[in-house]
Protein backbone atom coordinates (compact mmCIF):
# COMPACT_ATOMS: atom_id res chain seq x y z
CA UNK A 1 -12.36 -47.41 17.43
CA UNK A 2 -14.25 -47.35 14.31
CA UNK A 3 -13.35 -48.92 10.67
CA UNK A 4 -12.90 -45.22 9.76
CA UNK A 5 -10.63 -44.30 12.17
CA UNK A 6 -9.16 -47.99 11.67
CA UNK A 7 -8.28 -47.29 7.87
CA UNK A 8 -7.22 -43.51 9.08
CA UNK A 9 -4.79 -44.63 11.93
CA UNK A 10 -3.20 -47.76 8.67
CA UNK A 11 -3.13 -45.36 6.38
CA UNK A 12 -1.05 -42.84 8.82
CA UNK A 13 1.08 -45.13 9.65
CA UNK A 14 1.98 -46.48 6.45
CA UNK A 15 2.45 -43.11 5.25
CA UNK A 16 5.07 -42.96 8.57
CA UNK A 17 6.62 -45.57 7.01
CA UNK A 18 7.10 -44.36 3.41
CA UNK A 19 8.71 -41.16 4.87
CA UNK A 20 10.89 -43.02 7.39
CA UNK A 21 11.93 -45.05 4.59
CA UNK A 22 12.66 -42.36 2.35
CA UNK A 23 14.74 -40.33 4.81
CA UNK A 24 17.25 -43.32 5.79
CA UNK A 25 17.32 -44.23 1.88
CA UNK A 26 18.37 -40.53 0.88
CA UNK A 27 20.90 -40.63 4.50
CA UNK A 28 22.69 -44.18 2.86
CA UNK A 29 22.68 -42.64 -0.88
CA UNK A 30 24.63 -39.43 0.36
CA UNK A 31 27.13 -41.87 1.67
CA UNK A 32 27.56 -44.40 -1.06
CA UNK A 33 30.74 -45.45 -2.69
CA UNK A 34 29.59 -47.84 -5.43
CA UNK A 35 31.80 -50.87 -6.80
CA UNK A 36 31.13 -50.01 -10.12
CA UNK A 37 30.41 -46.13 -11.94
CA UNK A 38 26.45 -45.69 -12.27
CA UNK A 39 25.67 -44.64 -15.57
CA UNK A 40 24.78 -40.72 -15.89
CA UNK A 41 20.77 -42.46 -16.64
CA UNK A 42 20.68 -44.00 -13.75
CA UNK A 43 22.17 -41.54 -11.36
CA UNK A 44 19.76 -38.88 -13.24
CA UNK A 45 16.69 -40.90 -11.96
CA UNK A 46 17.56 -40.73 -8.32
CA UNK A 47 17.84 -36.80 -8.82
CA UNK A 48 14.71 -36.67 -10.40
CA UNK A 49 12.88 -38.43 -7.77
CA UNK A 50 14.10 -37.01 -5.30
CA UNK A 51 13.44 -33.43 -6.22
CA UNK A 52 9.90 -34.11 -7.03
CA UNK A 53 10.07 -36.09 -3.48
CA UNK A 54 11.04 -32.83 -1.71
CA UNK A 55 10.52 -30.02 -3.97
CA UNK A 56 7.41 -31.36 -6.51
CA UNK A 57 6.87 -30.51 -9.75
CA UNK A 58 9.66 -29.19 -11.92
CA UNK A 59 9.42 -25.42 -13.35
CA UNK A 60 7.78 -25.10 -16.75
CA UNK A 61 10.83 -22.99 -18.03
CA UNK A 62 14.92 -23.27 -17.52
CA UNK A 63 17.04 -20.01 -17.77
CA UNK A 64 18.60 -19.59 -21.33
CA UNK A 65 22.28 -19.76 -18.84
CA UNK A 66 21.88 -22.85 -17.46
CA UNK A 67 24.45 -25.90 -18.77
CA UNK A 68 24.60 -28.58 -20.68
CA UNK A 69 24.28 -31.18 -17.00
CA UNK A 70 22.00 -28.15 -15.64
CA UNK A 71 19.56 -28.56 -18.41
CA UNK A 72 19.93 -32.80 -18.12
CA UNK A 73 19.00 -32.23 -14.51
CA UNK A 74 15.76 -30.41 -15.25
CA UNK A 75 14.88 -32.81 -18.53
CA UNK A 76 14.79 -35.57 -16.23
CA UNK A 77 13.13 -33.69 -13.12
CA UNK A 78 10.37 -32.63 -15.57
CA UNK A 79 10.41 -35.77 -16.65
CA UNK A 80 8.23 -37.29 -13.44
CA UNK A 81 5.95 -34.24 -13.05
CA UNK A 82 2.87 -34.93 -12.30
CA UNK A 83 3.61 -37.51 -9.73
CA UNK A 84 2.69 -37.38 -6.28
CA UNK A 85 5.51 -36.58 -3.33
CA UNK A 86 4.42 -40.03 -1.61
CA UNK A 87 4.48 -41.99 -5.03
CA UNK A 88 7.91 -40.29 -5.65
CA UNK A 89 9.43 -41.43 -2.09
CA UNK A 90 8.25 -44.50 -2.89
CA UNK A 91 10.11 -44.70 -6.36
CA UNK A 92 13.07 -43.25 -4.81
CA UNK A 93 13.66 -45.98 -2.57
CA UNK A 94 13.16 -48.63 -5.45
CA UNK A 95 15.55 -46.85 -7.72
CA UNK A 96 18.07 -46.80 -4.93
CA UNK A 97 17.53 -50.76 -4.18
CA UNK A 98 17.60 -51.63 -7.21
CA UNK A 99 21.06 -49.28 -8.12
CA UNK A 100 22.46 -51.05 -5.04
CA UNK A 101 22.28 -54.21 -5.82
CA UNK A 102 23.39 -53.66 -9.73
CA UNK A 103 26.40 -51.18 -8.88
CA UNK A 104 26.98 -53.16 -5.10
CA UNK A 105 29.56 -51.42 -2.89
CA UNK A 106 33.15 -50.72 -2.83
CA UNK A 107 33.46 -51.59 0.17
CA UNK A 108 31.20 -55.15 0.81
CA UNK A 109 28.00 -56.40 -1.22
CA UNK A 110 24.90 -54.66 -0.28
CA UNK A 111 22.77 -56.41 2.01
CA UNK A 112 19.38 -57.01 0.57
CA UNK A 113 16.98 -54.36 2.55
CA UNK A 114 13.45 -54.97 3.88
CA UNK A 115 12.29 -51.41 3.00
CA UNK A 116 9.08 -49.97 2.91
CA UNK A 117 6.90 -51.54 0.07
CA UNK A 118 3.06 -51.37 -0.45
CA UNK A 119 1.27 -54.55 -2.23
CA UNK A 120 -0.66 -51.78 -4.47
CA UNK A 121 1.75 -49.39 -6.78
CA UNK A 122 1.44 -47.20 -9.74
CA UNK A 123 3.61 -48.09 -12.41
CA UNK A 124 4.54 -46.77 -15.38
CA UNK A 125 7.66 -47.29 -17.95
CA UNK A 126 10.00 -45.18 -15.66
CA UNK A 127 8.57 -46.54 -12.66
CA UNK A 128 10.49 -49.32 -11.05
CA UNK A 129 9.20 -52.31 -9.46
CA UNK A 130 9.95 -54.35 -6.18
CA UNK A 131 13.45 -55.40 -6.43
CA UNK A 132 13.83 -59.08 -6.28
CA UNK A 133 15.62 -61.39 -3.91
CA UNK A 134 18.88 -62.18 -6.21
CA UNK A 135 21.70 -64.14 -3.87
CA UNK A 136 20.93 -67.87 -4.63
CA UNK A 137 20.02 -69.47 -1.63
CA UNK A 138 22.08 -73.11 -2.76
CA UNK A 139 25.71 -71.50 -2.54
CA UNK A 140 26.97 -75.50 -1.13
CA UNK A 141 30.58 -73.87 -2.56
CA UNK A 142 30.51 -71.90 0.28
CA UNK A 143 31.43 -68.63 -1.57
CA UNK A 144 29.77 -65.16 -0.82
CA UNK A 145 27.78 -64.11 -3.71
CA UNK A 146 28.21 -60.51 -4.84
CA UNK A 147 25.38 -58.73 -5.80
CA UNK A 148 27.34 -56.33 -7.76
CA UNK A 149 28.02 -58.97 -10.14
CA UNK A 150 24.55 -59.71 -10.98
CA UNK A 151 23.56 -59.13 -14.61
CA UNK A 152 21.74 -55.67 -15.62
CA UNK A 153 19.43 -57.09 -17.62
CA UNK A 154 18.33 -60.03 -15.08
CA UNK A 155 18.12 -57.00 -12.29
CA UNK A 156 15.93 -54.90 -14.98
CA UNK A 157 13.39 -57.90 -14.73
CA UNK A 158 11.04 -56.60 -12.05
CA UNK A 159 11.53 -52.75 -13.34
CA UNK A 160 10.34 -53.60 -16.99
CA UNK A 161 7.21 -55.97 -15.31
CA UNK A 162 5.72 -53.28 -13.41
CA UNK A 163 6.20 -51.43 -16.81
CA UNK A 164 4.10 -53.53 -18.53
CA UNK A 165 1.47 -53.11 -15.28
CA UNK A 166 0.58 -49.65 -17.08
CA UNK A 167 -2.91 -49.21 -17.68
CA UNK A 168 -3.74 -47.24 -21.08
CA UNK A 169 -5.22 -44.29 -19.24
CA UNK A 170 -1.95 -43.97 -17.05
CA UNK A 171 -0.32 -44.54 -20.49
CA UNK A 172 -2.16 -41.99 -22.03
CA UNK A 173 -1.83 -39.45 -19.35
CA UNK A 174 2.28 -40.17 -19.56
CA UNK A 175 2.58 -39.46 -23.40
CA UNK A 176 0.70 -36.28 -22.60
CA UNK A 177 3.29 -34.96 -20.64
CA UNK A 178 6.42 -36.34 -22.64
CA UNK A 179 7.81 -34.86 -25.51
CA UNK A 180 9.96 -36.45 -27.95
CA UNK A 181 13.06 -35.78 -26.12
CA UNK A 182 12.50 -37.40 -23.18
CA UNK A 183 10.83 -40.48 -24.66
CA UNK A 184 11.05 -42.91 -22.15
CA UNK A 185 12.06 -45.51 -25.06
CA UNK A 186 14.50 -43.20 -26.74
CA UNK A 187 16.48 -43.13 -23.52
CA UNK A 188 16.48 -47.17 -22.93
CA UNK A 189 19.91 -48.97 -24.49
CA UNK A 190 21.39 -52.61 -24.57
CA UNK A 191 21.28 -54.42 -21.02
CA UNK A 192 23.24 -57.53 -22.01
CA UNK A 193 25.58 -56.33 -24.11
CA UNK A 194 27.54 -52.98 -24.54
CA UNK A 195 25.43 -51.20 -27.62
CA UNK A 196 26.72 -51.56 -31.02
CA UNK A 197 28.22 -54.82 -30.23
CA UNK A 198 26.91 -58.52 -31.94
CA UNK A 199 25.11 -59.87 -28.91
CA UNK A 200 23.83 -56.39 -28.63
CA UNK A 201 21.97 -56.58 -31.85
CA UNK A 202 18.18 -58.03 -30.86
CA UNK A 203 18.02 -55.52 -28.24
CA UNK A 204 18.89 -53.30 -30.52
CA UNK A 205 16.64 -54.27 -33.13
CA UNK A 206 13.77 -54.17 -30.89
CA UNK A 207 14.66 -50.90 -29.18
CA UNK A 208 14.19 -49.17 -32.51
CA UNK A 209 10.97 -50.60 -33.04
CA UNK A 210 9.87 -49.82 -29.75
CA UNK A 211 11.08 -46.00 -30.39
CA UNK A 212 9.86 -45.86 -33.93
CA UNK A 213 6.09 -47.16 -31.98
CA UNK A 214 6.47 -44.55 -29.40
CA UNK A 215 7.64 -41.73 -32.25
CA UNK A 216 4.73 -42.05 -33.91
CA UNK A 217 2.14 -41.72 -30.57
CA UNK A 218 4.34 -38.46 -29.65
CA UNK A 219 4.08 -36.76 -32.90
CA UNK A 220 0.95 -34.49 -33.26
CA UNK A 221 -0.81 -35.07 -36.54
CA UNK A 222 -1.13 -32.02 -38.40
CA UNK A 223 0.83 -28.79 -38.17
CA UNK A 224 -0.34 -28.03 -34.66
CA UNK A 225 1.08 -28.10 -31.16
CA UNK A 226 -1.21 -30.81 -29.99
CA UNK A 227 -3.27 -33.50 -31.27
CA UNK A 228 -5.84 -33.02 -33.68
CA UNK A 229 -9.58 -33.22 -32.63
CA UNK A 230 -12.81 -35.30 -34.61
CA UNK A 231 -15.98 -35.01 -34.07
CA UNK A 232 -15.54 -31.18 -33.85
CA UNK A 233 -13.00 -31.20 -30.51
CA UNK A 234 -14.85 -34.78 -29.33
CA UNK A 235 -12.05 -37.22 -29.67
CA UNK A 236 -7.99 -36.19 -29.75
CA UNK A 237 -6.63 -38.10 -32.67
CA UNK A 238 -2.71 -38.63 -30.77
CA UNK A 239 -5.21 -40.55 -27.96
CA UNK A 240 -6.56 -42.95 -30.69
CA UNK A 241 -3.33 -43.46 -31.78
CA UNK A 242 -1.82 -44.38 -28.83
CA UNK A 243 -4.59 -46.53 -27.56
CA UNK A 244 -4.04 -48.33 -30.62
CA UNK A 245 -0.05 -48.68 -29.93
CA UNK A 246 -0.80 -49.07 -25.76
CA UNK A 247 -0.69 -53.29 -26.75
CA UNK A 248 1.99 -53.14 -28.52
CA UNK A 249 4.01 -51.55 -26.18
CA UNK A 250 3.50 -53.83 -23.87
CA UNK A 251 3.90 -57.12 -25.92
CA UNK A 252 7.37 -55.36 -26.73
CA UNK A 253 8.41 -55.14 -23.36
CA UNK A 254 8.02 -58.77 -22.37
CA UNK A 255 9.80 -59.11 -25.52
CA UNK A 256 12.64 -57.57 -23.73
CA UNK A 257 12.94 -59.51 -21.33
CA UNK A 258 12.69 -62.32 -23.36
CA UNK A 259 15.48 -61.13 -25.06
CA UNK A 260 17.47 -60.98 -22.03
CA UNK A 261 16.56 -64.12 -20.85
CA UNK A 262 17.69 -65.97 -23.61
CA UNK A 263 20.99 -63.83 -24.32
CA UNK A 264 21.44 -64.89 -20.22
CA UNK A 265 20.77 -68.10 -20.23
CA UNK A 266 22.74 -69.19 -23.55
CA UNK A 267 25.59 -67.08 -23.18
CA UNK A 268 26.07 -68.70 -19.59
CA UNK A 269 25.46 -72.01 -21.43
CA UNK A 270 28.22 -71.48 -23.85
CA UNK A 271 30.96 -70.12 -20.97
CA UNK A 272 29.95 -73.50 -19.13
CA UNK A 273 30.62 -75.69 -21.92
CA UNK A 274 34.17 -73.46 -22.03
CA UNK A 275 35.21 -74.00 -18.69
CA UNK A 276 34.24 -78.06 -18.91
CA UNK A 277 35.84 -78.46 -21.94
CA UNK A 278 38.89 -75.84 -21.48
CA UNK A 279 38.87 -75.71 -17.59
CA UNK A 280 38.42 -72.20 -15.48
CA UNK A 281 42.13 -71.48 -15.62
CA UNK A 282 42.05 -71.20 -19.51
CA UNK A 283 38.64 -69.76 -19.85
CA UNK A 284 39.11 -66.87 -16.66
CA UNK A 285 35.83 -68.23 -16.08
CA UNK A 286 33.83 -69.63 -12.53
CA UNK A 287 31.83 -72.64 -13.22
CA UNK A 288 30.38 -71.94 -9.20
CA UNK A 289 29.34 -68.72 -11.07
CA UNK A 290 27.51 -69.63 -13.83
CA UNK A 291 25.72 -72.77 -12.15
CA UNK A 292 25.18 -70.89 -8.32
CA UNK A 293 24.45 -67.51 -9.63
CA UNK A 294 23.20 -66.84 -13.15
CA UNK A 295 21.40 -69.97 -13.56
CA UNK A 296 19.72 -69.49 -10.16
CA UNK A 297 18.50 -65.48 -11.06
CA UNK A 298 17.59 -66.59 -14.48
CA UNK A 299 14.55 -69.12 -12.60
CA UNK A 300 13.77 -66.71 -10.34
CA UNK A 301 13.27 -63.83 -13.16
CA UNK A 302 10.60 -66.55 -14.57
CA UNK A 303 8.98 -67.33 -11.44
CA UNK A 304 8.68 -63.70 -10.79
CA UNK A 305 7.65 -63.28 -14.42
CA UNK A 306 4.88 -65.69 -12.95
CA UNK A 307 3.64 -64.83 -9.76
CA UNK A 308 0.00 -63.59 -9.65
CA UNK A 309 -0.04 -60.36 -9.15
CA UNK A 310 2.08 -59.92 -12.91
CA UNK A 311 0.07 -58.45 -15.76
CA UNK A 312 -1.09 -61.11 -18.06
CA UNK A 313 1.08 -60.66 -20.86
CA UNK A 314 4.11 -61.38 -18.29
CA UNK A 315 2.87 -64.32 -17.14
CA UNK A 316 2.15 -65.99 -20.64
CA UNK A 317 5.60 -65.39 -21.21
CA UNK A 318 6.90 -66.67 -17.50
CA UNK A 319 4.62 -69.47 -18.21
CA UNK A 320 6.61 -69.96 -22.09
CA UNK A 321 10.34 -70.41 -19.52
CA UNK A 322 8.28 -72.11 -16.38
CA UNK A 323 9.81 -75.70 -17.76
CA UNK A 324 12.73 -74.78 -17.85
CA UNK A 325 13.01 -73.36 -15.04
CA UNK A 326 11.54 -76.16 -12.95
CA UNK A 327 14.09 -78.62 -15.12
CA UNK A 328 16.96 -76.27 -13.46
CA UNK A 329 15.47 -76.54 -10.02
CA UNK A 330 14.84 -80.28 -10.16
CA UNK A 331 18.57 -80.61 -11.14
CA UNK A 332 19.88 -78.65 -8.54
CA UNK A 333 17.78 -80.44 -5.95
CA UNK A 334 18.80 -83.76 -7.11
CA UNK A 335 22.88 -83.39 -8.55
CA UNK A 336 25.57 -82.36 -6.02
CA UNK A 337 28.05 -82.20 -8.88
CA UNK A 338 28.17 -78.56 -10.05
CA UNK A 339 29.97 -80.29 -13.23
CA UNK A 340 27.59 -82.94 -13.79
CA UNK A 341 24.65 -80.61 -12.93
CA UNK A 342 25.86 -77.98 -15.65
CA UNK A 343 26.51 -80.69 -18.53
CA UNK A 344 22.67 -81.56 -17.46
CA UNK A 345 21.51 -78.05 -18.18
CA UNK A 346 23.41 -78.03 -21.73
CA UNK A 347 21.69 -81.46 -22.51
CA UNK A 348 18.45 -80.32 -21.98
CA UNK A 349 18.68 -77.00 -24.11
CA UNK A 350 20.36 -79.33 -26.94
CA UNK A 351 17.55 -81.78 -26.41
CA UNK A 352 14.80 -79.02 -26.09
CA UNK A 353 16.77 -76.57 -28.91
CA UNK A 354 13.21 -76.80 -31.23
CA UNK A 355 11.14 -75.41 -28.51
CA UNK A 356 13.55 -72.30 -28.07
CA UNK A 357 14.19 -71.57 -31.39
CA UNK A 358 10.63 -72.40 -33.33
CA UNK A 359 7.75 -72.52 -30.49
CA UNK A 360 8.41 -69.78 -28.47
CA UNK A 361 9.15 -67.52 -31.41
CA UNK A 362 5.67 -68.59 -32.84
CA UNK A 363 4.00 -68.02 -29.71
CA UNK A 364 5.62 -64.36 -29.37
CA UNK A 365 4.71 -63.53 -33.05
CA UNK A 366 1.54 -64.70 -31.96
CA UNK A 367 1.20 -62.46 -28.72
CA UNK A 368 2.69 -59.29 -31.52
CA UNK A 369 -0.37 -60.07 -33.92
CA UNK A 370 -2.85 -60.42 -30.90
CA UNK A 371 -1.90 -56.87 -29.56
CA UNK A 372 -1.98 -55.62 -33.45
CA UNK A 373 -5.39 -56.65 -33.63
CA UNK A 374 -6.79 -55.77 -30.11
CA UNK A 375 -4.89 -52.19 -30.61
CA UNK A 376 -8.43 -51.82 -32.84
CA UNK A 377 -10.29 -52.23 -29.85
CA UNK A 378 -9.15 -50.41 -28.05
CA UNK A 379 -9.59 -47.14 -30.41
CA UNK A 380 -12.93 -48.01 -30.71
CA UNK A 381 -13.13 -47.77 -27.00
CA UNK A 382 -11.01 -44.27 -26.58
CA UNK A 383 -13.58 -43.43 -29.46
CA UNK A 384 -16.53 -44.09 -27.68
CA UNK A 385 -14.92 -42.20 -24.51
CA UNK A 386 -14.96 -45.26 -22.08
């Protein structure tokens, strides 16, 4: 057999795969009671894959009769045109992963699945990632973790990584074919908290200037239906624009998750120091929780933050938590106590509370100016037409 036929006979195969993969996803999602009600967003997103999965593209028009969830359906199926059928299989089965183990099961936890993956994906904002491995592997309390219990914004992790893999041309082509209703921003809310409450606010605050950002790129300048042209029809001015708000975008999601991180990590601080001090009878809190479970995802959010194949501007900020991180590991290798282990965590934030709240600010601020000033760049490069 030739290379040729080699690469042929892989590439049939893994297509095999995708399909095989697909089909059993679709057969387990038809069948699913979940432990907790998935929001109308996310259950939207399966629809939408799945149609372009099996039907492609969405119509260009909806008739004037159709309903108020009729006309939600086609938004969000009209939303992923332009994707392939394989590349929408594909995203079908991470979307259902990944709602699996957020929403777990009625019934039992979800078992983590070894479905079909390839090492090589196209991502985009709505485009999730590989889901990540999320029971702790140190449960020495003996109790089954549930993986409907783990935290939505620690399980949005990998999903807002392989957002940030998004090259500018894929980002272009994407604001091409969104309009400002179905900005991809303007749909995101609060993961840590429920929106409009106080540990809600920094997501908040951030969402809006991640939608005021991505306003701006979707609105045409001038009167016109599209972008304005220089250079006599050369150069489309909304393309500039958003080349120059492309680093941005990015540097605001790993901002996100940043966000989450810390809302993670310090609100499972302060419920620690609650059930030391107050006991887990008082508090209606699990110390085995907050030590074997959230702790634990929190580390493995940063290594994954870290790992190689991450964009750059995730792994600066993995790099930022890597520390820490290694400080909970250690700990846990080394303490048996969950008590004593815990009180060891809180010490070292207390100890460390300058590099949290003044160095890792600066350095973000840092990464925001960076991406302000290579946003120049990289007009002058749409300019040129590289």
């Amino acid at each position: 057999m030739t290379s040729g036929d080699s690469t042929t006979s892989t590439g049939n195969d893994s297509s095999n795969n995708l399909v095989g993969a697909f089909r059993e996803k679709v057969k387990l999602m038809q069948t699913w009671k979940p432990g907790s009600t998935p929001s109308n967003r996310d259950r939207l997103e399966l629809y939408a894959y799945h149609k372009v999965a099996v039907s492609g593209d969405a119509p260009s028009s909806l008739s004037n009769s159709a309903n108020a969830a009729e006309r939600a359906k086609y938004q969000a199926w009209r939303s992923k045109s332009g994707k392939s059928q394989e590349d929408s299989m594909r995203l079908y089965v991470q979307e259902a992963d990944r709602q699996l183990r957020v929403y777990g099961s009625a019934a039992v936890p979800i078992p983590h699945s070894n479905t079909y993956h390839t090492n090589q994906e196209s991502m985009s904002p709505n485009v999730n990632s590989r889901t990540p491995q999320t029971t702790p592997a140190n449960n020495n309390a003996g109790e089954s973790s549930s993986v409907s219990n783990i935290p939505r914004g620690i399980a949005a992790i990998p999903l807002l990584c392989a957002a940030v893999a998004e090259s500018r041309k894929a980002y272009l082509r994407r604001l091409g074919q969104t309009s400002i209703e179905t900005a991809w921003w303007k749909r995101q809310e609060s993961l840590c908290a429920p929106p409009g409450s106080l540990t809600a606010l920094p997501e908040s605050f951030l969402l809006s200037i991640a939608r005021f950002i991505e306003h701006i790129t979707l609105t045409p300048p001038g009167h016109g239906g599209g972008g304005v042209m220089l250079g006599g029809g050369g150069v489309n001015v909304r393309n500039l624009i958003a080349s120059f708000c492309w680093p941005l975008h990015k540097c605001l999601l790993v901002c996100w998750m940043l966000i989450i991180l810390y809302i993670t990590t310090f609100r499972s601080a302060l419920n620690t120091c609650g059930i030391i001090v107050w006991g887990s009878r008082r508090t209606g809190l699990s110390l085995n929780r907050e030590w074997i479970e959230i702790i634990p995802l929190v580390g493995h959010s940063i290594q994954i933050m870290c790992e190689s194949h991450q964009p750059l501007t995730c792994r600066l900020v993995g790099l930022m938590l890597l520390p820490f991180s290694s400080l909970v590991s250690f700990i846990n290798r080394t303490i048996t106590n969950i008590t004593l282990a815990s009180s060891s965590m809180i010490l070292i934030l207390c100890v460390t509370w300058w590099y949290w709240l003044l160095t890792i600010p600066f350095l973000m601020g840092t990464l925001l100016c960076t991406a302000f000033s290579v946003g120049f760049c990289f007009v002058l490069i749409e300019f040129a037409g590289v």
